[in-house]
PDB file of N, CA and C in Angstrom:
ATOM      1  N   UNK A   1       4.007  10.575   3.047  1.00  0.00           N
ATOM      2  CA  UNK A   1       4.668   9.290   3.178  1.00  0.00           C
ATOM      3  C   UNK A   1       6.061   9.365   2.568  1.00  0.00           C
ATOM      4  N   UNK A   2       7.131   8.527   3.034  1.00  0.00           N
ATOM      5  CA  UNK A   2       8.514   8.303   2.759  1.00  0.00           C
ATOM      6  C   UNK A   2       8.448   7.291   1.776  1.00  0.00           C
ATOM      7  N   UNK A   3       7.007   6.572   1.653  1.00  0.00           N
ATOM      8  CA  UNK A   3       7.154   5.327   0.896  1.00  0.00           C
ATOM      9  C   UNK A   3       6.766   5.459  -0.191  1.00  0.00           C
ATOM     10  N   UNK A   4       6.962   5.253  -1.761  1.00  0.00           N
ATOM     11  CA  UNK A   4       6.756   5.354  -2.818  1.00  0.00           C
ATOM     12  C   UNK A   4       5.801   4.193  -3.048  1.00  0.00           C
ATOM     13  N   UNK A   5       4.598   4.710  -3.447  1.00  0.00           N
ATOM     14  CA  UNK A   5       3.661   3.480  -3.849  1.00  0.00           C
ATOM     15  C   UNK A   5       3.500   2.656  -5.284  1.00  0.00           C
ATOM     16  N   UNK A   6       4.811   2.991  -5.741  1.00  0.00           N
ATOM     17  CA  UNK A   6       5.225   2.104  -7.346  1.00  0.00           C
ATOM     18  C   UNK A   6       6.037   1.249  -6.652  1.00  0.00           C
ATOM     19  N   UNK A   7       6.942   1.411  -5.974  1.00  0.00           N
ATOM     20  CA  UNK A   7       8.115   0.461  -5.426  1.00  0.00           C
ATOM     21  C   UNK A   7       8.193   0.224  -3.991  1.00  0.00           C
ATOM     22  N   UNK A   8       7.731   0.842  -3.485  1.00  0.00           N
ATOM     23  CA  UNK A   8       8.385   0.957  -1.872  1.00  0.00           C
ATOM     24  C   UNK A   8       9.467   1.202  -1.742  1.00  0.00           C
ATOM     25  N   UNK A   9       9.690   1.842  -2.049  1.00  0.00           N
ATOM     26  CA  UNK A   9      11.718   2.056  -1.469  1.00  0.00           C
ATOM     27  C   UNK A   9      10.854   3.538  -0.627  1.00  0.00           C
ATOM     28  N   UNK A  10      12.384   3.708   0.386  1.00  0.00           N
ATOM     29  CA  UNK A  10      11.930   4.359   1.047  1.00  0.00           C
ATOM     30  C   UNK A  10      12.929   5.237   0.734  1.00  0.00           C
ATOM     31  N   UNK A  11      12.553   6.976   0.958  1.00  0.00           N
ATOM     32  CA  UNK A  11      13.104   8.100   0.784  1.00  0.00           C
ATOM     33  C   UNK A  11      13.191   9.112   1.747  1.00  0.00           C
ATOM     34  N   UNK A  12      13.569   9.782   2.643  1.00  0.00           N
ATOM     35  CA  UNK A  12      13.389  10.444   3.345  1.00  0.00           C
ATOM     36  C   UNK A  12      13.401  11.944   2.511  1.00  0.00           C
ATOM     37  N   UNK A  13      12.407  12.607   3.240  1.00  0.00           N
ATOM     38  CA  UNK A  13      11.585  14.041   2.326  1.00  0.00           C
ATOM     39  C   UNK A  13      10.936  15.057   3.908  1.00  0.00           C
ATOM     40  N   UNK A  14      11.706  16.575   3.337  1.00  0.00           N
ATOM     41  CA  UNK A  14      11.081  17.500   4.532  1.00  0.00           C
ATOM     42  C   UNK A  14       9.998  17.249   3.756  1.00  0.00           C
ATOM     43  N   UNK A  15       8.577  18.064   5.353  1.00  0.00           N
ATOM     44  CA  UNK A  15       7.764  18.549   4.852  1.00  0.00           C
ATOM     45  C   UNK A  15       7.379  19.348   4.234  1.00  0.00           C
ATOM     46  N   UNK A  16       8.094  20.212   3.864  1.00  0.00           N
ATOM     47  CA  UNK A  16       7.825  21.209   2.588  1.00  0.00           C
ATOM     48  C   UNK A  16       8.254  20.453   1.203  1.00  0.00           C
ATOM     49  N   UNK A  17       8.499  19.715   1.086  1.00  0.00           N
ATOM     50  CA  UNK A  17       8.606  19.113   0.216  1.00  0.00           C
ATOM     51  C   UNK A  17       7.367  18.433  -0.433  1.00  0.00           C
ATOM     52  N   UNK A  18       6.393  18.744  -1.854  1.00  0.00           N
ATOM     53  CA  UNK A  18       5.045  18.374  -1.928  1.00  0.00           C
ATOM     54  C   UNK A  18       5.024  17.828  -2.579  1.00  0.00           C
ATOM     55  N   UNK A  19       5.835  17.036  -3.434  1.00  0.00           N
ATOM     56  CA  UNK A  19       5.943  16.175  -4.611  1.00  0.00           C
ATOM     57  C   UNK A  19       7.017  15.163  -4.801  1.00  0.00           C
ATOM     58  N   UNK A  20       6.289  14.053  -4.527  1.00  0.00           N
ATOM     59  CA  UNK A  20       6.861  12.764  -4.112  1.00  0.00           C
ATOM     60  C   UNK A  20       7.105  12.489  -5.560  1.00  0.00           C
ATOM     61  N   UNK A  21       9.065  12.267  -6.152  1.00  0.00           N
ATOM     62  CA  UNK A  21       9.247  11.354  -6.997  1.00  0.00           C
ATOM     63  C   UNK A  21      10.607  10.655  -6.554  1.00  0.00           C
ATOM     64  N   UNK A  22      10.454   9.415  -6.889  1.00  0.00           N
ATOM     65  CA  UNK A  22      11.242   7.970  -6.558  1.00  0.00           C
ATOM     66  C   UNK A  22      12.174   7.991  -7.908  1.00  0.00           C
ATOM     67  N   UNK A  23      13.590   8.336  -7.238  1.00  0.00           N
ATOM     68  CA  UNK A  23      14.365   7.903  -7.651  1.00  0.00           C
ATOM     69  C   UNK A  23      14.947   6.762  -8.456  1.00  0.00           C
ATOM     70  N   UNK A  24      14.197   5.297  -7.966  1.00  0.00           N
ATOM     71  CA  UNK A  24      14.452   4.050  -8.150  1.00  0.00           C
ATOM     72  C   UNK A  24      13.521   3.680  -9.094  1.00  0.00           C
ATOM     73  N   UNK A  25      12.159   4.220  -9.601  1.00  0.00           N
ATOM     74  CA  UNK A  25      10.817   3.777 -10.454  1.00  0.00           C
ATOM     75  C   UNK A  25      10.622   4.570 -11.426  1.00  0.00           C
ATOM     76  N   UNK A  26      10.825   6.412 -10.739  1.00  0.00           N
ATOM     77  CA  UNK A  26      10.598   7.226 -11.632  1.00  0.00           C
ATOM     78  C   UNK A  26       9.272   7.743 -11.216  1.00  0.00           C
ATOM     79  N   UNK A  27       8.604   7.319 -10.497  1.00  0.00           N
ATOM     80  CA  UNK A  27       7.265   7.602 -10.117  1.00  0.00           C
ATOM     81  C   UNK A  27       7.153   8.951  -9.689  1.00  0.00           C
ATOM     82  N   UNK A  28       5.890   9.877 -10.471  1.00  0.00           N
ATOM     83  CA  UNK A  28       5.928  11.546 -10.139  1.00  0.00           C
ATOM     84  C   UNK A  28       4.867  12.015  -9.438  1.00  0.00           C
ATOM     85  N   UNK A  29       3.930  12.223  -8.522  1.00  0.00           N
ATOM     86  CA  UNK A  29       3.166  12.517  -8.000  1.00  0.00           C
ATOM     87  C   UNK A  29       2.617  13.662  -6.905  1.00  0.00           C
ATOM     88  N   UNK A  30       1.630  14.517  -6.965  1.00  0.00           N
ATOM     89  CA  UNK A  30       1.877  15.361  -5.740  1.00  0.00           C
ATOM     90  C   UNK A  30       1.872  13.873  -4.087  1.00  0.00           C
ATOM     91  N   UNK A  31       2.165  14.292  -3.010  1.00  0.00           N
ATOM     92  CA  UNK A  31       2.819  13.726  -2.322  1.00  0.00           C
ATOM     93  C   UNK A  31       1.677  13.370  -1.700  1.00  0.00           C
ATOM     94  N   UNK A  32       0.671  13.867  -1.292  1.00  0.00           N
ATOM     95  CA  UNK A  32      -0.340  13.160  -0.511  1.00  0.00           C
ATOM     96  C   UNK A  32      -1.221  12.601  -1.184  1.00  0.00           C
ATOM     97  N   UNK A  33      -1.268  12.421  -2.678  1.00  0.00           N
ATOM     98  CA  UNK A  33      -2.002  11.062  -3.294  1.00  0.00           C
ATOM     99  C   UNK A  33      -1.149  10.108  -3.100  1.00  0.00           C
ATOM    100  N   UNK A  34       0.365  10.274  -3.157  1.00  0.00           N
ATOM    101  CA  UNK A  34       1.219   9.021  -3.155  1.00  0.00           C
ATOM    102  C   UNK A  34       0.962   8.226  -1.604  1.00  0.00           C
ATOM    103  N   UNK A  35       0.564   9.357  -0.426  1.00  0.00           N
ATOM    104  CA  UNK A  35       0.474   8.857   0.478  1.00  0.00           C
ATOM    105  C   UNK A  35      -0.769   7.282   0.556  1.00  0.00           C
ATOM    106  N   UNK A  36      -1.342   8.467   0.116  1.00  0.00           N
ATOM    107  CA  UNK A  36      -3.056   7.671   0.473  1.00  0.00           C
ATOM    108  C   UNK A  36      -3.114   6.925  -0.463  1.00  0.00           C
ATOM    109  N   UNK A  37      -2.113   6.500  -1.755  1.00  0.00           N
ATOM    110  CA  UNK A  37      -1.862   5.135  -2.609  1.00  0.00           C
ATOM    111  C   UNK A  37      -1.541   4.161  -1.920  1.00  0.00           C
ATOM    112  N   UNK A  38      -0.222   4.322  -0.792  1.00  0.00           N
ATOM    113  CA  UNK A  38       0.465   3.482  -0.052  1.00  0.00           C
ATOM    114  C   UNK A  38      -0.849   3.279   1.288  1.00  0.00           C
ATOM    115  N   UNK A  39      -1.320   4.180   1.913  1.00  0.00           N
ATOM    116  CA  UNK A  39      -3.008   3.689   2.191  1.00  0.00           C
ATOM    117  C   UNK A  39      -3.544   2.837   2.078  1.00  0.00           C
ATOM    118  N   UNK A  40      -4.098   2.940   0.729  1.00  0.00           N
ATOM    119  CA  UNK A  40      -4.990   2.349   0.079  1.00  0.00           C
ATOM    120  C   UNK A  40      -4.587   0.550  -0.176  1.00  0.00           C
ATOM    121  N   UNK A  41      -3.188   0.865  -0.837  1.00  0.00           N
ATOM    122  CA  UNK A  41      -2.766  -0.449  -1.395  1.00  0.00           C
ATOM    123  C   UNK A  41      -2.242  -1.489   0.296  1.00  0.00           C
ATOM    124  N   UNK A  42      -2.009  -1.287   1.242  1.00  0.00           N
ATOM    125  CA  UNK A  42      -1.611  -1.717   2.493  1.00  0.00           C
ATOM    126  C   UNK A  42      -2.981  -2.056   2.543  1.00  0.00           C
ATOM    127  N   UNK A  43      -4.080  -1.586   3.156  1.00  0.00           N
ATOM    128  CA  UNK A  43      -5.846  -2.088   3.464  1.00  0.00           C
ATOM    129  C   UNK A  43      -5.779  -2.988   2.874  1.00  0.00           C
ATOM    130  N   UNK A  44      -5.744  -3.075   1.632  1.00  0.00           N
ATOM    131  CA  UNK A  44      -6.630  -3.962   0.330  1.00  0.00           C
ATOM    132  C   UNK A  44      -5.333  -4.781   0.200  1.00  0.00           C
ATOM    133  N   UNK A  45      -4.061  -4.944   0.488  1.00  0.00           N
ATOM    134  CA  UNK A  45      -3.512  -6.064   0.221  1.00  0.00           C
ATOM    135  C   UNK A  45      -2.608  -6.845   1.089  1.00  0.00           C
ATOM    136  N   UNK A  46      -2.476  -5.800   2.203  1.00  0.00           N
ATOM    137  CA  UNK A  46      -1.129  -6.373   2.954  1.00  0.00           C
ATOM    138  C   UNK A  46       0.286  -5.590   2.605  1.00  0.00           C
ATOM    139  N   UNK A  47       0.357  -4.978   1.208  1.00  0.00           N
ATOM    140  CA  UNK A  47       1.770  -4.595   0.450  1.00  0.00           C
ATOM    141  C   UNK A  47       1.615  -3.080   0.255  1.00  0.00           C
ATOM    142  N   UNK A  48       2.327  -2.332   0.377  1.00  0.00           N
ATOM    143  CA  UNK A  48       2.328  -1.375   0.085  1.00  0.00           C
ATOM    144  C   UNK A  48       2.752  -0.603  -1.366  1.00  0.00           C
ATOM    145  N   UNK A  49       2.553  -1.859  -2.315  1.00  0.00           N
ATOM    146  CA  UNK A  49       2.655  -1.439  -3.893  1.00  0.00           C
ATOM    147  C   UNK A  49       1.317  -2.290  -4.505  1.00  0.00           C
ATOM    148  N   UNK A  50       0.607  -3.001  -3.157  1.00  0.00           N
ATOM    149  CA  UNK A  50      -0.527  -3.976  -4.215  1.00  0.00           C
ATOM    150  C   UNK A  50      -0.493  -4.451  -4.578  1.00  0.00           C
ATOM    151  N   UNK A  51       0.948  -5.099  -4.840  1.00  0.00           N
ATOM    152  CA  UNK A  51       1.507  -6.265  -5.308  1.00  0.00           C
ATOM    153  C   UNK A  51       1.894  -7.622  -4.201  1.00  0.00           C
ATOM    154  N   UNK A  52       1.252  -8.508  -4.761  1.00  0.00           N
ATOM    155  CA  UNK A  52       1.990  -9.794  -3.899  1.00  0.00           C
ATOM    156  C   UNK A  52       3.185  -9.741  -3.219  1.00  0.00           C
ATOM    157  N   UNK A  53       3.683 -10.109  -1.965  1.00  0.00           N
ATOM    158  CA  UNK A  53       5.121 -10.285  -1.404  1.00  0.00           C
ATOM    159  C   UNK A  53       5.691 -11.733  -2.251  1.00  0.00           C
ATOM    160  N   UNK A  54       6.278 -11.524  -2.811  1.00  0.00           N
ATOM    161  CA  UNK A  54       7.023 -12.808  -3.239  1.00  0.00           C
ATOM    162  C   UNK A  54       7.633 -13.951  -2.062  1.00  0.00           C
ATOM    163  N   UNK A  55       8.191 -14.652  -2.290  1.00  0.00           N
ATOM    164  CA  UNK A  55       8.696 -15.362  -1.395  1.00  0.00           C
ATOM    165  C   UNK A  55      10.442 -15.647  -0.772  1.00  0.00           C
ATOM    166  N   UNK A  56      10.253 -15.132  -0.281  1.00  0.00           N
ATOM    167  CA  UNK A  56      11.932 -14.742   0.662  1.00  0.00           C
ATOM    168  C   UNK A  56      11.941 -13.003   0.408  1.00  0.00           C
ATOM    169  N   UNK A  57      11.070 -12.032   0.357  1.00  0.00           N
ATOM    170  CA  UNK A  57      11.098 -10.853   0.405  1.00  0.00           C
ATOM    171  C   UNK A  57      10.740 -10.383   1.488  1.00  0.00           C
ATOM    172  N   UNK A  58      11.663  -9.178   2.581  1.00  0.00           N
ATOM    173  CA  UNK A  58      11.270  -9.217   3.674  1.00  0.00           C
ATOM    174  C   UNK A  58       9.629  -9.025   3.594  1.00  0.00           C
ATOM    175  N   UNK A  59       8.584  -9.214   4.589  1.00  0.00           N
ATOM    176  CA  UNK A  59       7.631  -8.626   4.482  1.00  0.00           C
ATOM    177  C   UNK A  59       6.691  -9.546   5.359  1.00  0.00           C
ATOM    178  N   UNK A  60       5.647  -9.117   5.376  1.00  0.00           N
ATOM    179  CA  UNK A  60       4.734 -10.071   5.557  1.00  0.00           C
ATOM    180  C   UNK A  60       3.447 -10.052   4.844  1.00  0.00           C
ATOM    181  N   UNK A  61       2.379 -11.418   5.059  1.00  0.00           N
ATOM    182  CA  UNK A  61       1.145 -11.175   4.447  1.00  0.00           C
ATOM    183  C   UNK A  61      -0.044 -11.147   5.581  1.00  0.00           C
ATOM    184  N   UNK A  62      -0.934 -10.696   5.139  1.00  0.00           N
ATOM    185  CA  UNK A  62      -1.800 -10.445   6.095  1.00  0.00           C
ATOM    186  C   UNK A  62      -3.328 -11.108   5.727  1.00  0.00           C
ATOM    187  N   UNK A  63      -3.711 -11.580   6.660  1.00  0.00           N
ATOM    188  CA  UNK A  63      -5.270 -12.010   6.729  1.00  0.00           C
ATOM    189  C   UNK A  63      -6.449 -11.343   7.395  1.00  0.00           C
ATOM    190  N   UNK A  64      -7.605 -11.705   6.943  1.00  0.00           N
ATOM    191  CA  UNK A  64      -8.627 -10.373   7.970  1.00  0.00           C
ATOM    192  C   UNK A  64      -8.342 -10.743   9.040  1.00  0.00           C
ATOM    193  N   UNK A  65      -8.756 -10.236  10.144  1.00  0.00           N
ATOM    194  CA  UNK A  65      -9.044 -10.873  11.889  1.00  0.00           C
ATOM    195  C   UNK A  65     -10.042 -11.191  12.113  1.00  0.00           C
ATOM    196  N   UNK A  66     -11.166 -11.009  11.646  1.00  0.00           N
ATOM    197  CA  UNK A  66     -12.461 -11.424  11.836  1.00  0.00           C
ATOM    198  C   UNK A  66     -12.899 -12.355  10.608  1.00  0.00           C
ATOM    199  N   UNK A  67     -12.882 -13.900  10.727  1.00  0.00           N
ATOM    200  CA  UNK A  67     -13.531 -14.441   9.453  1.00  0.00           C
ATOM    201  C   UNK A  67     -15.211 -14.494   9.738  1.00  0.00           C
ATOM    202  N   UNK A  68     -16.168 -13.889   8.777  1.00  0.00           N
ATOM    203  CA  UNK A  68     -17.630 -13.887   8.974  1.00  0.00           C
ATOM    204  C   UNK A  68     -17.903 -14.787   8.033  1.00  0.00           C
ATOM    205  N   UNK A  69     -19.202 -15.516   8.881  1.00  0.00           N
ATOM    206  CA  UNK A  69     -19.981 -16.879   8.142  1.00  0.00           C
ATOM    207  C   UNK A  69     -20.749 -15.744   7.037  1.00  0.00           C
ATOM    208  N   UNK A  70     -20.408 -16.582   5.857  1.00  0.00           N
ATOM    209  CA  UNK A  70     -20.964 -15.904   4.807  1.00  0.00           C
ATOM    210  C   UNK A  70     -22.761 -15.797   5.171  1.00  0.00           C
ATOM    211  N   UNK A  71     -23.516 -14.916   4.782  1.00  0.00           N
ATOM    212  CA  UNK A  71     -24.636 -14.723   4.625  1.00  0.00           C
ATOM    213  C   UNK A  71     -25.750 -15.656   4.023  1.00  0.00           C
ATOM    214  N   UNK A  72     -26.508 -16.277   4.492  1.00  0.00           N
ATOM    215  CA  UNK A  72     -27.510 -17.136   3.460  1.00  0.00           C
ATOM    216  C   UNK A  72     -28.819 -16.349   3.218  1.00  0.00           C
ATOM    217  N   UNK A  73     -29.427 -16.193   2.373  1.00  0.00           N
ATOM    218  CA  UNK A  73     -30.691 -15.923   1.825  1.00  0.00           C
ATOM    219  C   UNK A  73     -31.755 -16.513   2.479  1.00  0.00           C
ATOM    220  N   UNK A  74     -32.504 -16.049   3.144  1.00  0.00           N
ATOM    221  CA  UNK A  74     -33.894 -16.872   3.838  1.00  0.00           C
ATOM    222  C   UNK A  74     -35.207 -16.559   3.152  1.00  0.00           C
ATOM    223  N   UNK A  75     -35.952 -16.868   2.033  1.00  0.00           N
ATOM    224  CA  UNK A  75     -37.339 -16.821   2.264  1.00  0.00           C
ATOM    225  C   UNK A  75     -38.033 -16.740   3.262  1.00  0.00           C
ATOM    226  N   UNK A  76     -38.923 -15.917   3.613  1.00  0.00           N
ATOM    227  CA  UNK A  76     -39.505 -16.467   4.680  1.00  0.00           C
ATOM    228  C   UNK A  76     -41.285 -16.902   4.449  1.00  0.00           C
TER     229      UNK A  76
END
């Protein structure tokens, strides 16, 4: 990934290049955990730092697509 998962700023990096650090945060990492941070934190939040989008920051937020009726418990 180009994207730093402390900040998001974006960096452009050959692929031989294996160790993602951000200029702008300081953030040091081999490069494909940083990937699968920015992964991880996009799924689970919408953001690609896991952090809230503030408001007037480009971006957007995201909701599931499927809302499921919660589950009820049946005795039977």
């Amino acid at each position: 990934s180009q994207t730093c998962s402390g900040c998001a700023a974006q960096e452009k990096k050959l692929l031989s290049e294996r160790r993602h650090f951000c200029k702008e945060c300081g953030l040091d990492l081999d490069r494909d955990i940083n990937a699968g941070y920015v992964i991880l934190n996009y799924a689970l939040t919408g953001s690609v730092t896991g952090q809230e989008l503030a408001l007037g920051v480009e971006g957007k937020t995201f909701s599931p697509l499927k809302h499921e009726t919660p589950s009820i418990a049946f005795d039977a």
